[in-house]
Protein backbone atom coordinates (compact mmCIF):
# COMPACT_ATOMS: atom_id res chain seq x y z
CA UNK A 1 106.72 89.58 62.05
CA UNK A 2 110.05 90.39 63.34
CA UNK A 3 110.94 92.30 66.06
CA UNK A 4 114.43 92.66 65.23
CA UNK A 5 115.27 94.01 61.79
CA UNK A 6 118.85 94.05 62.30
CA UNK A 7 121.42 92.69 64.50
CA UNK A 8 122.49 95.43 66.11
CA UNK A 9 119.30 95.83 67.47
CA UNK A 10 119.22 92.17 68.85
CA UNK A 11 122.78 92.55 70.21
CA UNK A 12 121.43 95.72 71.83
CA UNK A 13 118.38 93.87 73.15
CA UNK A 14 120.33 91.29 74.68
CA UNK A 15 122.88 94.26 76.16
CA UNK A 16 119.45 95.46 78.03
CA UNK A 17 118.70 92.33 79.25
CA UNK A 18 121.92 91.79 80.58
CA UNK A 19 122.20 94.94 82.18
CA UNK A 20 118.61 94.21 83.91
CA UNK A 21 119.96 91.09 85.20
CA UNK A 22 123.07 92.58 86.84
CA UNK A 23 120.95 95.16 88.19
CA UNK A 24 118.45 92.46 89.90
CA UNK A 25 121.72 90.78 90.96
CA UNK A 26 122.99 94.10 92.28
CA UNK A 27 120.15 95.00 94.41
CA UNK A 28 119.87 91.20 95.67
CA UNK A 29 123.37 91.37 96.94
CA UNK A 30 122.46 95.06 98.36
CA UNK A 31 119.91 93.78 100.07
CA UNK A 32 121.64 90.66 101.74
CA UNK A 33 124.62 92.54 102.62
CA UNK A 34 122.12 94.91 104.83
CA UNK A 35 120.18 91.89 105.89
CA UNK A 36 123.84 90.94 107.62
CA UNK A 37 124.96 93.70 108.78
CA UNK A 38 121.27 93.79 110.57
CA UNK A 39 121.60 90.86 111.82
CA UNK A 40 125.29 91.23 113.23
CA UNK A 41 125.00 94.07 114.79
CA UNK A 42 121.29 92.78 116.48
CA UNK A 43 123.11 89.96 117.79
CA UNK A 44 126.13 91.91 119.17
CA UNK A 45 123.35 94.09 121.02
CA UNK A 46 121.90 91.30 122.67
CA UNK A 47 124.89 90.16 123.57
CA UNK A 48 126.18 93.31 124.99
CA UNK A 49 122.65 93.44 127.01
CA UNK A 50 122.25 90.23 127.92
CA UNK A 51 125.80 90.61 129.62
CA UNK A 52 124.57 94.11 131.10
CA UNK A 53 120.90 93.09 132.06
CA UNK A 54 122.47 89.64 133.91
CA UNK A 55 125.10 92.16 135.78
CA UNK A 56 122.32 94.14 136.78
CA UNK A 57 120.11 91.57 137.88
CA UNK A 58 122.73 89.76 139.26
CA UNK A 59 123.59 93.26 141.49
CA UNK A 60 119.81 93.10 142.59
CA UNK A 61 119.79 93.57 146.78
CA UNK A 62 116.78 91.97 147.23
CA UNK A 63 113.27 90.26 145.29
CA UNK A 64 112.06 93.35 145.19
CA UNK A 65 114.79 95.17 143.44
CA UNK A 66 115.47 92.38 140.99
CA UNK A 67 111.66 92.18 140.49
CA UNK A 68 111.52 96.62 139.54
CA UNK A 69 114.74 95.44 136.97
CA UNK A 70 112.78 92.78 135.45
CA UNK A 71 110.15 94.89 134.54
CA UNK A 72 112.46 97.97 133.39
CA UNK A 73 114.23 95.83 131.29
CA UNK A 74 112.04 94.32 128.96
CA UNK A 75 110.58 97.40 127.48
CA UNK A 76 114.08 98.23 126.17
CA UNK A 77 113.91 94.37 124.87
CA UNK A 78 110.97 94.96 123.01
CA UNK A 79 112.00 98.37 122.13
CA UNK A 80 115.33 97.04 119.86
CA UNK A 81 112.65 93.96 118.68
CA UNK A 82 110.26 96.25 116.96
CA UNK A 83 113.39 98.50 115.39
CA UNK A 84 114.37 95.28 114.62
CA UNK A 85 111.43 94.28 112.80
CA UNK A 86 110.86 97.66 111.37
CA UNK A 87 114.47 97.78 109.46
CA UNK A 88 113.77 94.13 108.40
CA UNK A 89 110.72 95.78 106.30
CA UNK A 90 112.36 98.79 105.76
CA UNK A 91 114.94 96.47 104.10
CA UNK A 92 112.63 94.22 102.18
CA UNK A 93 110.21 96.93 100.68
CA UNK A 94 112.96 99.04 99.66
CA UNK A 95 114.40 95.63 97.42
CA UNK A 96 110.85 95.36 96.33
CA UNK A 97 110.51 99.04 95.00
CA UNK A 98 113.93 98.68 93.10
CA UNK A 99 113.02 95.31 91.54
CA UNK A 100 109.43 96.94 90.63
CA UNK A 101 110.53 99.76 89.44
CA UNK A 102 113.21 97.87 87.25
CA UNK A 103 110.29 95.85 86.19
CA UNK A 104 108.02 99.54 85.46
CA UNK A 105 111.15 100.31 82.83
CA UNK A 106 111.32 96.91 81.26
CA UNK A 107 107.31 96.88 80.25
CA UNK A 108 107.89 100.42 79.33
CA UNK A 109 110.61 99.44 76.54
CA UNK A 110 108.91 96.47 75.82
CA UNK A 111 106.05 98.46 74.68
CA UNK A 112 107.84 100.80 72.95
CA UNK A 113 108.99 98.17 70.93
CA UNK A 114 106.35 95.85 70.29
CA UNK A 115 103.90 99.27 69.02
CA UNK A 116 107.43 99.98 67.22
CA UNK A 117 107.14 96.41 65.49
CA UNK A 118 103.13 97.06 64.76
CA UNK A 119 103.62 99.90 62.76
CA UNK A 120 106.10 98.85 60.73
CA UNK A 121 104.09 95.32 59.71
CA UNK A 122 101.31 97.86 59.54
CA UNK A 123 103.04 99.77 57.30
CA UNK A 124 104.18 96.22 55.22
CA UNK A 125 100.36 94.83 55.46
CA UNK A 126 98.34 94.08 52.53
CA UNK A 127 95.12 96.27 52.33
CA UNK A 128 92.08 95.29 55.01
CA UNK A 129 94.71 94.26 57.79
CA UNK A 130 93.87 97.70 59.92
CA UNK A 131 91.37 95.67 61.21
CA UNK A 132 94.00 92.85 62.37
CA UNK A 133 96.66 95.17 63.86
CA UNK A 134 93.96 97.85 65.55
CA UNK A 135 93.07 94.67 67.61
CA UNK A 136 96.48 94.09 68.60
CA UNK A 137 97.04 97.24 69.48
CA UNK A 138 93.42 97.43 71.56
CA UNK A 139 95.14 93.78 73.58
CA UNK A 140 98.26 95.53 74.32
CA UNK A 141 97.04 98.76 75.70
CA UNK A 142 93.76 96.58 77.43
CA UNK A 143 97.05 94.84 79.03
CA UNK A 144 98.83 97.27 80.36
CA UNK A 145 96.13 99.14 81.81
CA UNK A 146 95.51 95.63 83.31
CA UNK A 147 98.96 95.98 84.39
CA UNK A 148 98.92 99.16 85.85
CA UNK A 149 95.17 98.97 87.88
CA UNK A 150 97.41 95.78 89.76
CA UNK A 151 100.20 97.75 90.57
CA UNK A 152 98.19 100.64 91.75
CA UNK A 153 96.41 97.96 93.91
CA UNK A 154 99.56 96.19 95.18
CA UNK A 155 100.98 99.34 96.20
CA UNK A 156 98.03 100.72 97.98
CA UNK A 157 98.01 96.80 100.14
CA UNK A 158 101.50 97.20 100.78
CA UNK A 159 100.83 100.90 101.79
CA UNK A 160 97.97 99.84 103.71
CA UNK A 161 100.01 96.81 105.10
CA UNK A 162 103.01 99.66 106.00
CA UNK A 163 100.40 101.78 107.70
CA UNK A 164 98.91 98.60 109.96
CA UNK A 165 102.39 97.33 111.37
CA UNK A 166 103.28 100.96 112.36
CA UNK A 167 100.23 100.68 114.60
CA UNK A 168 100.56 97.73 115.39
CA UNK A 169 104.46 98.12 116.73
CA UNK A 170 103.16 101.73 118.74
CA UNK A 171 100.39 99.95 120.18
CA UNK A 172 102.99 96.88 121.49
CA UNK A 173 105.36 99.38 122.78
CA UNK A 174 103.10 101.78 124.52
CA UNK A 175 101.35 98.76 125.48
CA UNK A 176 104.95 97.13 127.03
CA UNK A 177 105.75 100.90 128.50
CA UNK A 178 102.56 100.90 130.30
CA UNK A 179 103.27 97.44 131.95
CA UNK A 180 106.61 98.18 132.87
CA UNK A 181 105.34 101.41 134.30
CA UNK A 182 102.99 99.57 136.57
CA UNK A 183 104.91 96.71 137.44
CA UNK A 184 107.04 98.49 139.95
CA UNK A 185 104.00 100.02 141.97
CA UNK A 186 102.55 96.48 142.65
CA UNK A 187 106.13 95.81 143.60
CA UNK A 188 106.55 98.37 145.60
């Protein structure tokens, strides 16, 4: 059986392909050219506070004022980690949709033309083959529902997973806040 009757539909298969691999390509280079800017402007924000905080502490009158600094400075630390973290996700899941997505439209047109391809060998069959080509047919849909029950499931971990660091950074914050809160009373 084959797929491609004529070469214009080869040459336009191979077009799609192409097109889906300058897409992934695309979104890689997207993706790394956030991932940098990210990661230069993080590190010219530490910088910048690093300078500030060691001015600061630096400035400190006595242990007791450079001990209230200390602890008022590290929940803005943590503050620009977890943002940190968060766009680093942010970053990653949103590469991962695209590429799944792009992945979505490729099974999509490959089914489209593999049931294409089973009715016309249906079509060509000799009598009794119904039998033959129903089965087929059962695989591929048994597949893709296959298919689809996983991505259901991968997307309800990774919204699950989504849902879990969000606590997770709120709870680390709130958690930093609180200490930083308290650390100048036993100071004091």
């Amino acid at each position: 059986m084959n797929m491609f009757a004529t070469p214009e539909q080869f040459a336009a298969a191979n077009k799609a392909n192409v097109e889906t691999l300058l897409t992934l390509a695309n979104n890689a280079f997207a993706s790394a050219e956030r991932f940098a800017a990210l990661n230069l402007n993080t590190a010219r924000s530490i910088l910048e506070d690093g300078l500030a905080n060691s001015k600061a502490l630096l400035g400190a009158k006595d242990a007791q004022e450079f001990l209230g600094l200390q602890a008022s400075l590290v929940q803005p630390l943590v503050e620009k980690a977890v943002a940190y973290n968060r766009s680093v996700y942010e970053i990653a899941s949103q590469g991962q949709e695209e590429v799944s997505k792009l992945v979505e439209v490729q099974i999509a047109e490959l089914n489209k033309t593999l049931a294409a391809a089973l009715d016309k060998a249906a079509k060509s069959a000799p009598a009794g083959s119904d039998v033959a080509v129903a089965a087929v047919k059962s695989a591929i849909a048994a597949a893709n529902s296959a298919y689809d029950s996983v991505s259901k499931a991968a997307k309800q971990v990774a919204e699950i997973a989504e849902a879990n660091v969000a606590a997770a950074t709120n709870a680390t914050v709130k958690a930093v806040s609180a200490s930083a809160k308290a650390a100048p009373k036993k100071a004091a």
